[in-house]
N, C-alpha and C. Protein backbone atom coordinates (compact mmCIF):
# COMPACT_ATOMS: atom_id res chain seq x y z
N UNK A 1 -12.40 -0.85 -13.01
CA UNK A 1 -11.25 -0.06 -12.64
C UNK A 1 -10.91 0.84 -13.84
N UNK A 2 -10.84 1.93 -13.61
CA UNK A 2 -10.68 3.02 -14.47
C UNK A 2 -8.91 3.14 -14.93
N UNK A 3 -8.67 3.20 -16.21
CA UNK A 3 -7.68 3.41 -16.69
C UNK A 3 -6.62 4.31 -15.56
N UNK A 4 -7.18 5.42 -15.53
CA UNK A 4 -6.51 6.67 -14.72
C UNK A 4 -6.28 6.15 -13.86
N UNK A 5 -7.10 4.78 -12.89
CA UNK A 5 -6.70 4.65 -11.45
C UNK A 5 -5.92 3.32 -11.46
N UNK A 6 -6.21 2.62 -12.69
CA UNK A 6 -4.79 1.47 -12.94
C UNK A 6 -3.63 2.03 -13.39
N UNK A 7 -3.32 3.16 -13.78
CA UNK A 7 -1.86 3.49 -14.33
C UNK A 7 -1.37 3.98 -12.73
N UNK A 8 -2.40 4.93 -11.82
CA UNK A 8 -1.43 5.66 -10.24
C UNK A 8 -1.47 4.43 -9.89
N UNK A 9 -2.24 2.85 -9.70
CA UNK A 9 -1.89 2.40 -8.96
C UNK A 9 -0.41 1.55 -9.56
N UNK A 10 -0.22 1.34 -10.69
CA UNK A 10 0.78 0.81 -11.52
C UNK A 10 2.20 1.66 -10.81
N UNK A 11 1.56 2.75 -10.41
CA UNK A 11 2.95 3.99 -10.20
C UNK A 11 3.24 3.75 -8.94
N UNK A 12 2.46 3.35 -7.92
CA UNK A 12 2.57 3.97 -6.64
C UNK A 12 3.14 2.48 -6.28
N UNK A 13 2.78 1.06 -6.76
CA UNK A 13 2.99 -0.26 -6.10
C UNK A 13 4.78 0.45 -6.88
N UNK A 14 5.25 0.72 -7.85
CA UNK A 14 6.47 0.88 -8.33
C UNK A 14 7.71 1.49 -6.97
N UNK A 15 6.28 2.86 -6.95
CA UNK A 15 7.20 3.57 -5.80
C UNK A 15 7.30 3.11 -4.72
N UNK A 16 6.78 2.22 -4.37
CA UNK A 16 6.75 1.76 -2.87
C UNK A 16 7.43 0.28 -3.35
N UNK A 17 8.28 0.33 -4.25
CA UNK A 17 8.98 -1.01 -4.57
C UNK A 17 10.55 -0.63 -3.44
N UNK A 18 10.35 -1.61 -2.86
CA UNK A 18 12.28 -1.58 -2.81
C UNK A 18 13.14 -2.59 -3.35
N UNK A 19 14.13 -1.40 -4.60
CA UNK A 19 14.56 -1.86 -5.70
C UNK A 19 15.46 -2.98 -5.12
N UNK A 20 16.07 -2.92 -4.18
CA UNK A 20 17.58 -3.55 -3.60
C UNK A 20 16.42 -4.90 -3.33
N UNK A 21 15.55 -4.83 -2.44
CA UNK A 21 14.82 -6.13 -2.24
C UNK A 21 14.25 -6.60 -2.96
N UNK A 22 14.03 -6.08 -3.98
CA UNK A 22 12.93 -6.74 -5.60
C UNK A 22 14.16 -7.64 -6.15
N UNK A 23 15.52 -7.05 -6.10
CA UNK A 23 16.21 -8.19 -7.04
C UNK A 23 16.55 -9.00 -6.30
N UNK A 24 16.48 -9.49 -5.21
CA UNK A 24 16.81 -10.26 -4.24
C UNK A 24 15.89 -11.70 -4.71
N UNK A 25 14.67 -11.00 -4.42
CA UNK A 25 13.22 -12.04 -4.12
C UNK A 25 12.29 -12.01 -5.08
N UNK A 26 11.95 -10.30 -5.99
CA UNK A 26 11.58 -10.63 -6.76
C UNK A 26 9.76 -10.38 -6.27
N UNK A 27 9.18 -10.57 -4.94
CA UNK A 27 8.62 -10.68 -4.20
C UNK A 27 7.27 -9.48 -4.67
N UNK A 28 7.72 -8.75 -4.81
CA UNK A 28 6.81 -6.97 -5.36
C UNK A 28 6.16 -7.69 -6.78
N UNK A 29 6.88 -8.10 -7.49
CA UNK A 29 6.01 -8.63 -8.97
C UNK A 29 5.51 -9.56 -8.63
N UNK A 30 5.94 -10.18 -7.78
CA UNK A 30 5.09 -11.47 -7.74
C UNK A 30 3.37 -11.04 -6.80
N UNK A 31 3.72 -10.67 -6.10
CA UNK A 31 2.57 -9.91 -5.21
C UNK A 31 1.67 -8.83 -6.41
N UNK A 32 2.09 -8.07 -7.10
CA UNK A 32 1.35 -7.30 -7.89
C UNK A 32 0.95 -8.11 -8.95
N UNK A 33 1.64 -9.15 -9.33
CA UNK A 33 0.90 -9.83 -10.61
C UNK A 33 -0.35 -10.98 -9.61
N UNK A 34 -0.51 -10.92 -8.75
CA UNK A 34 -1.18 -11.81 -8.18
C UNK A 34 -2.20 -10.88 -8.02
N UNK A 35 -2.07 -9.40 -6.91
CA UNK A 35 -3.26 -8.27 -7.18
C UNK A 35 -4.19 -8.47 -8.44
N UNK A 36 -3.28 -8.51 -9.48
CA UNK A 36 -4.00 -7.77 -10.94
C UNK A 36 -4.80 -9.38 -11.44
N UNK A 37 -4.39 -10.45 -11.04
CA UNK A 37 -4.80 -11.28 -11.48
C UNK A 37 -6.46 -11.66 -10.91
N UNK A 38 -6.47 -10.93 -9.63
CA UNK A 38 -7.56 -11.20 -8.63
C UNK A 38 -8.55 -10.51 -9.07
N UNK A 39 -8.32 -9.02 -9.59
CA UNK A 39 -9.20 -8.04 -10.11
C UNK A 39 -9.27 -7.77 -11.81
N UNK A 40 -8.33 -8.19 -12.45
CA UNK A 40 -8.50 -7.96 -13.78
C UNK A 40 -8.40 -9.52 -14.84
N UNK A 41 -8.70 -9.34 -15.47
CA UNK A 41 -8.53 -10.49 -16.50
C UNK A 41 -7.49 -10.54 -17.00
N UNK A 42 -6.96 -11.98 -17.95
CA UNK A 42 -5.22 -11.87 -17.94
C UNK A 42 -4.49 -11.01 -19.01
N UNK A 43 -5.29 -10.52 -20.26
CA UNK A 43 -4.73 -9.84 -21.10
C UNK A 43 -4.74 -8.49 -20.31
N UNK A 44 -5.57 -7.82 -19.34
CA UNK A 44 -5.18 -6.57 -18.87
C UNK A 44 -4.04 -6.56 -17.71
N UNK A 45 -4.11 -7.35 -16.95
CA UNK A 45 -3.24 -8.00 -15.94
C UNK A 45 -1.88 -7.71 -16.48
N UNK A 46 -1.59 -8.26 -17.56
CA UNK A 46 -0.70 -8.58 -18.30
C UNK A 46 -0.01 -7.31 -18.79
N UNK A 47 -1.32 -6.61 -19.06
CA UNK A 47 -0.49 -5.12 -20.10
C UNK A 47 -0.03 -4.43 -18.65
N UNK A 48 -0.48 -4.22 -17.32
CA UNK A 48 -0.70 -3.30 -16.09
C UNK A 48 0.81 -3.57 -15.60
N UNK A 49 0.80 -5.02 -15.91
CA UNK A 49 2.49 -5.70 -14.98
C UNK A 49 3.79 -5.33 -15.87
N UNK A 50 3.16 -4.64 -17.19
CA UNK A 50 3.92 -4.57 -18.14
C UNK A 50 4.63 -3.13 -17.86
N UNK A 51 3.60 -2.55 -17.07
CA UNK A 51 3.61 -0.95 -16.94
C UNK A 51 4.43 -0.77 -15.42
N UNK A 52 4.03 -1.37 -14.42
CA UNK A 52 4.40 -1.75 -13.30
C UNK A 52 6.36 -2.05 -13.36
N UNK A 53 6.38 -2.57 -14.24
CA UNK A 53 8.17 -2.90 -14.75
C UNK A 53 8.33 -1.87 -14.70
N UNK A 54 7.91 -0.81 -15.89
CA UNK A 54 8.26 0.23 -16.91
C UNK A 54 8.58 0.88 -15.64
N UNK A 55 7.68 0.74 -14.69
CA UNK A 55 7.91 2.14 -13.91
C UNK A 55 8.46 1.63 -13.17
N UNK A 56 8.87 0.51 -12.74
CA UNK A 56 9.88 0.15 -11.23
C UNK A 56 11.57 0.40 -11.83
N UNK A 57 11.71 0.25 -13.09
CA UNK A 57 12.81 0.34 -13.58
C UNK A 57 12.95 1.95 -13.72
N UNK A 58 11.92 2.94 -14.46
CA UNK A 58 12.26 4.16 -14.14
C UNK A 58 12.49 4.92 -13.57
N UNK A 59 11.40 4.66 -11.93
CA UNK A 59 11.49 5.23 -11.05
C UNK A 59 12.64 4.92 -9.87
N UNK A 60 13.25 3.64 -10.00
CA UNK A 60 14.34 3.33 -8.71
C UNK A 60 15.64 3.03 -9.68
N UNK A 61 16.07 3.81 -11.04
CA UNK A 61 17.38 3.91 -12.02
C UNK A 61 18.30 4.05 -10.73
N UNK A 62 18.49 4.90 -10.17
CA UNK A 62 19.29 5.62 -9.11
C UNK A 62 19.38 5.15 -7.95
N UNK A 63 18.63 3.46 -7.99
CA UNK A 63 19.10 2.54 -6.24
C UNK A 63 20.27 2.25 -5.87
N UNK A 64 21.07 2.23 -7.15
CA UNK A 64 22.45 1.47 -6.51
C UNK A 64 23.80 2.49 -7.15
N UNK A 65 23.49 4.09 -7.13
CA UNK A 65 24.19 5.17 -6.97
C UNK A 65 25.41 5.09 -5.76
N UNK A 66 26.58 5.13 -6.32
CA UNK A 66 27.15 5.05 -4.79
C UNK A 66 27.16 6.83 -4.15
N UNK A 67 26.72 7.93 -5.28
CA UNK A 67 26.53 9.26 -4.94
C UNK A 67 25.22 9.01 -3.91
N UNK A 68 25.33 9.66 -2.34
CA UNK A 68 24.43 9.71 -1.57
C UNK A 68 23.24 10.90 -2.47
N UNK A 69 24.10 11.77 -2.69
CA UNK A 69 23.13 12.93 -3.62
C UNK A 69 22.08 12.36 -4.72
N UNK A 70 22.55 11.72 -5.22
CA UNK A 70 22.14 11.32 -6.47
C UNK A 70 20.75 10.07 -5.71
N UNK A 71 21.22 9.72 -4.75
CA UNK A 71 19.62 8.58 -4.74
C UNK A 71 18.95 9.83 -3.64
N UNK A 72 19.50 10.82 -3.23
CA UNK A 72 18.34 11.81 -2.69
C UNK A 72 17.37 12.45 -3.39
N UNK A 73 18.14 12.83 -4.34
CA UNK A 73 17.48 13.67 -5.02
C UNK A 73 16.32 12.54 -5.86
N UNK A 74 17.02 11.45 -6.42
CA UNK A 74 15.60 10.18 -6.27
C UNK A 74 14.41 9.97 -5.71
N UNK A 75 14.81 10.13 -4.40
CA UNK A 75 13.89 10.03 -3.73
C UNK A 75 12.99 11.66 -3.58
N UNK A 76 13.44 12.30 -3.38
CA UNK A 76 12.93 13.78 -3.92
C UNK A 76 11.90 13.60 -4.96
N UNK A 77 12.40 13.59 -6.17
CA UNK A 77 11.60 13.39 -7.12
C UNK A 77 10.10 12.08 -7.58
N UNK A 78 10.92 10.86 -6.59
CA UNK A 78 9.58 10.13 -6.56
C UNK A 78 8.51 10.38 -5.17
N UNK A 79 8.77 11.40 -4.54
CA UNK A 79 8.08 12.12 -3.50
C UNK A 79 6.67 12.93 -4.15
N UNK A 80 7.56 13.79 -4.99
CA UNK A 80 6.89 14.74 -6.14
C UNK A 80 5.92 14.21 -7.25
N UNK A 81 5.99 12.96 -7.72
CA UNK A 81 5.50 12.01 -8.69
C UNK A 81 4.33 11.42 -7.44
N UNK A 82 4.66 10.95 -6.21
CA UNK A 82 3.27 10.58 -5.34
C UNK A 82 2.82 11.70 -5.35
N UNK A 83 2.94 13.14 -5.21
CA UNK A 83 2.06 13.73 -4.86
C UNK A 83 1.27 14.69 -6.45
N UNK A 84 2.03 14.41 -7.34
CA UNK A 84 0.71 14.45 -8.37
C UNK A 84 -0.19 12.86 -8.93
N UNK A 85 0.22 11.88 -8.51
CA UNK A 85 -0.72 11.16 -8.37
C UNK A 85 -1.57 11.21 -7.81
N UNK A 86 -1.29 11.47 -6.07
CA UNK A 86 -2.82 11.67 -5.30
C UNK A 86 -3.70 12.36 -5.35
N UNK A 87 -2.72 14.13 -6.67
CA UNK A 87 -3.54 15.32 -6.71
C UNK A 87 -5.08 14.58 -7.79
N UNK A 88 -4.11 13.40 -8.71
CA UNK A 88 -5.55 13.06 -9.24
C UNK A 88 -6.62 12.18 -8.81
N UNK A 89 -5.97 11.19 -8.27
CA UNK A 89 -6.69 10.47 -7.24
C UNK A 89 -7.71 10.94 -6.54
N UNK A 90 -7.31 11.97 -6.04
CA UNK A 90 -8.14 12.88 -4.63
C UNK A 90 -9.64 13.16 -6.22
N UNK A 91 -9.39 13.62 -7.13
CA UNK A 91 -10.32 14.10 -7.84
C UNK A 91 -11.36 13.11 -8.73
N UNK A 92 -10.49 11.32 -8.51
CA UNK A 92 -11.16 10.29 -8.97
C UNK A 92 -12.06 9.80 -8.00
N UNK A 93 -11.18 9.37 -7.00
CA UNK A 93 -11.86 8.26 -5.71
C UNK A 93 -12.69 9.25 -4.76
N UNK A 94 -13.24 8.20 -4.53
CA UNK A 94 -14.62 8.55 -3.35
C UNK A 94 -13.04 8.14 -2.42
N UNK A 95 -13.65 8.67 -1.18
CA UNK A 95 -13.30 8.40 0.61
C UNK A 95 -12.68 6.65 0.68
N UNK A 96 -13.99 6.16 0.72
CA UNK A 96 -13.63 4.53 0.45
C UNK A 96 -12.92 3.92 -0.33
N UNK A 97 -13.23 4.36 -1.06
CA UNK A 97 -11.42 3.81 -2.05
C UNK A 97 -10.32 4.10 -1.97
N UNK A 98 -10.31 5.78 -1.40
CA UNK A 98 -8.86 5.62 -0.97
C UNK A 98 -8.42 4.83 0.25
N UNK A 99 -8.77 4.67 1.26
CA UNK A 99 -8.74 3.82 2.41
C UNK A 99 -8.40 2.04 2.06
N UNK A 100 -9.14 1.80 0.65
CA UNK A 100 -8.83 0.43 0.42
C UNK A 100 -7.45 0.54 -0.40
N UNK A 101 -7.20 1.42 -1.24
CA UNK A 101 -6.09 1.81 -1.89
C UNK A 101 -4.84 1.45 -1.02
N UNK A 102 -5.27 2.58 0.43
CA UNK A 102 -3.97 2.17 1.34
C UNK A 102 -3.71 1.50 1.95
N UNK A 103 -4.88 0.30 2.43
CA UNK A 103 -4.92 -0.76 2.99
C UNK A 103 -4.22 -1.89 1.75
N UNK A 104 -4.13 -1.76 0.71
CA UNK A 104 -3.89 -2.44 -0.44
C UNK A 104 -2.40 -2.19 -0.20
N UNK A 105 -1.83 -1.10 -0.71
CA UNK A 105 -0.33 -0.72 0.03
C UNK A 105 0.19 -0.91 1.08
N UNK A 106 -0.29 -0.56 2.45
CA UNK A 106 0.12 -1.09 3.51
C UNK A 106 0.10 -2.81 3.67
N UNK A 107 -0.17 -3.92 3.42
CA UNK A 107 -0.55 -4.85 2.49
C UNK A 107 0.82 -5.33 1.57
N UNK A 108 0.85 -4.53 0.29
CA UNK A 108 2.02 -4.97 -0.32
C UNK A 108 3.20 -4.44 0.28
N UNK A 109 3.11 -3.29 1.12
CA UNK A 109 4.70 -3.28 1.99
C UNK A 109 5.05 -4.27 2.62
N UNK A 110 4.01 -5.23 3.41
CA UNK A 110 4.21 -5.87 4.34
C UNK A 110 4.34 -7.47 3.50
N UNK A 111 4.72 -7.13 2.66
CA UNK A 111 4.78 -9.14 1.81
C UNK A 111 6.13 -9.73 2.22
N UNK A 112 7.23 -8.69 2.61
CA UNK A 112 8.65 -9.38 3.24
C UNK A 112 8.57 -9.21 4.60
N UNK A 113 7.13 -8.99 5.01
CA UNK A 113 7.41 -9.31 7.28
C UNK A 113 8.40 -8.20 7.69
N UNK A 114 8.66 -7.10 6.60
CA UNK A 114 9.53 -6.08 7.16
C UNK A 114 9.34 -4.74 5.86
N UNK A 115 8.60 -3.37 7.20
CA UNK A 115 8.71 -2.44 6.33
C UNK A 115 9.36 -1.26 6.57
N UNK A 116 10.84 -1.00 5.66
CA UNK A 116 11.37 -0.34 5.87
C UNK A 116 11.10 1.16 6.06
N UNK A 117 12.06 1.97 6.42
CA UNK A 117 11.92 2.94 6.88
C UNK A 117 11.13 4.29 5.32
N UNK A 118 11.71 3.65 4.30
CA UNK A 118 11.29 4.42 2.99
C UNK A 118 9.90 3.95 2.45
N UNK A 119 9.83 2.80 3.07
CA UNK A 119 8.28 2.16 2.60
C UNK A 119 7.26 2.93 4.19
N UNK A 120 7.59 3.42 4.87
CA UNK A 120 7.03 3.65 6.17
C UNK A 120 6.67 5.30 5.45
N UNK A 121 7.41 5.65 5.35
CA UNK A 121 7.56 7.58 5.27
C UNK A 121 6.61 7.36 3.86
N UNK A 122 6.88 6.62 2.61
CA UNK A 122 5.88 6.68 1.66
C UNK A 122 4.46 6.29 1.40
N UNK A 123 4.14 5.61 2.25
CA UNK A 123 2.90 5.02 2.70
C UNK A 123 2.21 6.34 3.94
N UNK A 124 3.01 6.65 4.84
CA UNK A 124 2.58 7.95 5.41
C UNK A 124 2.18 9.20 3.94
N UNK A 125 2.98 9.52 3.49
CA UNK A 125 2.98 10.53 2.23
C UNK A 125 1.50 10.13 1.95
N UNK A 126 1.25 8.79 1.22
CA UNK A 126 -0.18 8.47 0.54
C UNK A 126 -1.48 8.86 1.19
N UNK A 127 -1.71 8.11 2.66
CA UNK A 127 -2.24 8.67 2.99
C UNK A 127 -2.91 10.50 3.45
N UNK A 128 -1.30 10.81 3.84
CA UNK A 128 -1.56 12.39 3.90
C UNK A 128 -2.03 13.26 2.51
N UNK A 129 -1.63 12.55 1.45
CA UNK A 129 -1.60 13.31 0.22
C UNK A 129 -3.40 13.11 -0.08
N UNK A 130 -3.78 11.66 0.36
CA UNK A 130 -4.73 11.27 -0.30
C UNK A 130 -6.43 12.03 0.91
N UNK A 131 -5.81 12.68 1.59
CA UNK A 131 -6.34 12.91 2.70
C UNK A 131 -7.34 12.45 3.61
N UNK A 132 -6.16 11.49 4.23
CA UNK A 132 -7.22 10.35 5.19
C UNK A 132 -7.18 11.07 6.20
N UNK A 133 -8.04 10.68 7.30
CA UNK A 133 -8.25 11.09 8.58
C UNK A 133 -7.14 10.56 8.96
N UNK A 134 -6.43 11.17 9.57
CA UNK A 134 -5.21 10.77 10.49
C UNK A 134 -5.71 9.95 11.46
N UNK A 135 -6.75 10.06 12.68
CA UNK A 135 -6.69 8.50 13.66
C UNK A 135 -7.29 7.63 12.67
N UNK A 136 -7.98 7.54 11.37
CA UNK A 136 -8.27 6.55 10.77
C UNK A 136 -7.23 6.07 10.47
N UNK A 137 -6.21 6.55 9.91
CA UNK A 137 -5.07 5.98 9.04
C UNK A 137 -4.05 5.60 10.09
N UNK A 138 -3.90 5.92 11.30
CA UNK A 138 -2.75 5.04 12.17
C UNK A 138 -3.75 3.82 12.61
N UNK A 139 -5.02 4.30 12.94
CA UNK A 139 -5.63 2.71 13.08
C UNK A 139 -5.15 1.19 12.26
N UNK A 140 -5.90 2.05 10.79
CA UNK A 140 -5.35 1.49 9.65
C UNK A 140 -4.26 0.33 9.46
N UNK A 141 -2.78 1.64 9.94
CA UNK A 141 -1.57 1.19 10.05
C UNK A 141 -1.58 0.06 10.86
N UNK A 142 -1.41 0.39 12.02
CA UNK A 142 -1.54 -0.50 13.13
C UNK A 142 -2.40 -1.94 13.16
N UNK A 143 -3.11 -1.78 12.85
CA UNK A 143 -4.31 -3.18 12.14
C UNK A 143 -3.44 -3.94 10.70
N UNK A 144 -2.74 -3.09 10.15
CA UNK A 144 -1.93 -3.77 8.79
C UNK A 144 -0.81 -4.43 9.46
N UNK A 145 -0.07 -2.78 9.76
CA UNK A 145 1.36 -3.38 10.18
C UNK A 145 1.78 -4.32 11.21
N UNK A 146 0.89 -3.77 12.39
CA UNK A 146 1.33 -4.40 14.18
C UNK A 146 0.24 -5.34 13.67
N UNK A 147 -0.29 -5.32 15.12
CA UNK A 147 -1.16 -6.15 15.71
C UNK A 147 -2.51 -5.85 15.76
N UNK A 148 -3.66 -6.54 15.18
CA UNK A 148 -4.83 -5.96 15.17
C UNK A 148 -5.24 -5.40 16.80
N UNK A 149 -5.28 -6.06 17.32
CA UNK A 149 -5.64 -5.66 18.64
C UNK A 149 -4.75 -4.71 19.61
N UNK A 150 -3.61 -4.13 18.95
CA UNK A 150 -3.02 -3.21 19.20
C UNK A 150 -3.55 -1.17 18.44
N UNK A 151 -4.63 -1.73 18.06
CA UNK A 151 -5.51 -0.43 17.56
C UNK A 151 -5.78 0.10 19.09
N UNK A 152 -5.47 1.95 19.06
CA UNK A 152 -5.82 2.40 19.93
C UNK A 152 -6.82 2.72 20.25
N UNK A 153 -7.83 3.12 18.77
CA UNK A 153 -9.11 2.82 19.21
C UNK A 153 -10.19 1.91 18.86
N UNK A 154 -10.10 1.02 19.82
CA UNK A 154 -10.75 -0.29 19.40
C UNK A 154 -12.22 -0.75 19.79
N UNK A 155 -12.62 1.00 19.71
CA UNK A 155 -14.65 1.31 19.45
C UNK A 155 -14.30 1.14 17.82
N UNK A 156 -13.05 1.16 17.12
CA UNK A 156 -13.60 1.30 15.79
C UNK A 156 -13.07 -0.38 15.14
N UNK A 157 -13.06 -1.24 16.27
CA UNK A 157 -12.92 -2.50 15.77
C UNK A 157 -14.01 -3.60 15.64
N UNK A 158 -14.40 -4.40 14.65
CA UNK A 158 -15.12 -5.18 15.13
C UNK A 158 -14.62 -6.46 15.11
N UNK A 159 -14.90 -7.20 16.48
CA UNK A 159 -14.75 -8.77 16.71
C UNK A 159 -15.42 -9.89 15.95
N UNK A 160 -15.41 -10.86 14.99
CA UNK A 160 -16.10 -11.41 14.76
C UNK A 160 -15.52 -13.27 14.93
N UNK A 161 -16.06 -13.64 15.86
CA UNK A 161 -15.51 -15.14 16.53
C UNK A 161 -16.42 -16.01 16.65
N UNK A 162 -16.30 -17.37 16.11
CA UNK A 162 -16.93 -18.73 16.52
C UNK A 162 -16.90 -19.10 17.62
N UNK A 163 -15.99 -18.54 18.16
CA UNK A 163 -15.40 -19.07 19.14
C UNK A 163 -15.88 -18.57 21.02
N UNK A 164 -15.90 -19.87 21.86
CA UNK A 164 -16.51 -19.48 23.34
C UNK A 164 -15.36 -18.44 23.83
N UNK A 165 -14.36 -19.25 23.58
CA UNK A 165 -12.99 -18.24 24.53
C UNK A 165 -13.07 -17.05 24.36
N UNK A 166 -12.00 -16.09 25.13
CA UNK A 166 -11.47 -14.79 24.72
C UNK A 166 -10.76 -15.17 23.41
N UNK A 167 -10.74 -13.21 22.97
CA UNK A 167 -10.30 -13.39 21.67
C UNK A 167 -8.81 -13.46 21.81
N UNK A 168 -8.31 -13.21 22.73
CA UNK A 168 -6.76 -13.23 22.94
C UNK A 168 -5.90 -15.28 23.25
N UNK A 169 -6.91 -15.75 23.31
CA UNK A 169 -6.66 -16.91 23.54
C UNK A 169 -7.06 -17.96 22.93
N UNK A 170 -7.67 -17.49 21.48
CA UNK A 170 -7.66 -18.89 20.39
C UNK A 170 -7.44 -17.56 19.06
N UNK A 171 -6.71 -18.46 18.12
CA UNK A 171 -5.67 -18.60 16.74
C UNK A 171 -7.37 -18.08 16.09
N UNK A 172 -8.31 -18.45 15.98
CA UNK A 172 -9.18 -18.61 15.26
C UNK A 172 -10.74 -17.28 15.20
N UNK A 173 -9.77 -16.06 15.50
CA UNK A 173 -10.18 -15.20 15.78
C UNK A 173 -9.93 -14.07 14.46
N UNK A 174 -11.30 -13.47 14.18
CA UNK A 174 -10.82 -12.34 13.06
C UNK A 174 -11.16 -11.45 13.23
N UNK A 175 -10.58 -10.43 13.24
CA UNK A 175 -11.16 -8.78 13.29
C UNK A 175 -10.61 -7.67 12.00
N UNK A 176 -12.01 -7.10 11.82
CA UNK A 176 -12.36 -6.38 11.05
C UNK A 176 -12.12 -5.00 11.56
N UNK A 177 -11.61 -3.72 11.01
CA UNK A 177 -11.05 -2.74 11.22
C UNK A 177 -12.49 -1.78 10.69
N UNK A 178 -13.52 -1.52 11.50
CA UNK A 178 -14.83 -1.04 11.68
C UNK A 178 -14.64 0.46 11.58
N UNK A 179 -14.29 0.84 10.49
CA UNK A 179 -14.16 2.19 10.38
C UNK A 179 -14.86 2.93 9.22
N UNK A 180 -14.83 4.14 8.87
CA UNK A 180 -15.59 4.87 7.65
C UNK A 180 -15.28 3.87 6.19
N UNK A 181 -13.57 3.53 5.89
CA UNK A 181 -13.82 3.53 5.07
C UNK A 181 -14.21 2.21 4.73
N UNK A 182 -14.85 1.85 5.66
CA UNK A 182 -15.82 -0.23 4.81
C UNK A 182 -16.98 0.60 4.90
N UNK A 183 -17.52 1.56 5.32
CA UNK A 183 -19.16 2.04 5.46
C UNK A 183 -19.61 2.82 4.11
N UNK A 184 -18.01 3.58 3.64
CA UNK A 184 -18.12 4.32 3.03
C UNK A 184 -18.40 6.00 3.34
């Protein structure tokens, strides 16, 4: 993992933090220090989660503004900050990585079983910025967020089961989201 693509992703798990629910649960660090632990070793882990603070505290200063203006224009500005991240992104990552990128995000939105309306519109942003195929990326969605088998197009799903039954009628069923970006 390339420096350049551990600091946007350090930025983007930040921006897609919700500050009001992080102090609640706490839930976003705990999920990102678990990411970094899976893919990096613990002294880098360590410095990334260090950075991951830096920026959840910089970027959401303005959550608990009682000026409506003042957390707009917040959000304004961490709009502007995703989209020169993706401008570099787009110039790092192949196709396939961005797709796992947002599957990685769509993913950590979904660690509280609820993704709000600012985690919905910023996760849209990523993808658009990062320029996914749009029916790839509601597939995507839909396979993260809903229900796998609620993909509309489900030529781009694959079934993979032990099992005699239908797939709608045993727990023990997995499907794989059969699209460009696992092929590459």
């Amino acid at each position: 993992m390339s420096e350049l693509f551990l600091d946007a992703l350090m930025q983007i798990f930040a921006l897609l933090t919700d500050q009001r629910e992080e102090q609640k649960t706490g839930d976003g660090l705990i999920e990102v220090k678990n990411f970094l632990l899976r893919n990096l070793n613990k002294e880098f882990a360590e410095m990334a989660l260090e950075r991951y603070e830096h920026y959840t505290s910089e970027y959401h200063k303005d959550s608990y503004s009682q000026d409506q203006e003042v957390r707009d224009k917040q959000a304004s500005t961490n709009m502007d900050r995703l989209t020169k991240i993706c401008d570099q992104l787009n110039q790092e990552l192949e196709q396939s990585e961005k797709y796992l990128l947002v599957a990685n995000m769509l993913n950590f939105i979904m660690r509280d079983r609820h993704v709000s309306e600012e985690e919905g519109v910023f996760t849209d942003a990523l993808a658009r910025y990062l320029k996914l195929n749009e029916n790839d990326y509601q597939n995507l969605r839909t396979f993260v967020l809903d229900y796998p088998l609620e993909v509309e197009d489900k030529e781009r799903l694959l079934l993979i089961s032990g099992q005699k039954e239908s797939p709608r009628k045993t727990l023990n069923t997995y499907i794989i989201l059969n699209s460009r970006f696992l092929s590459g």
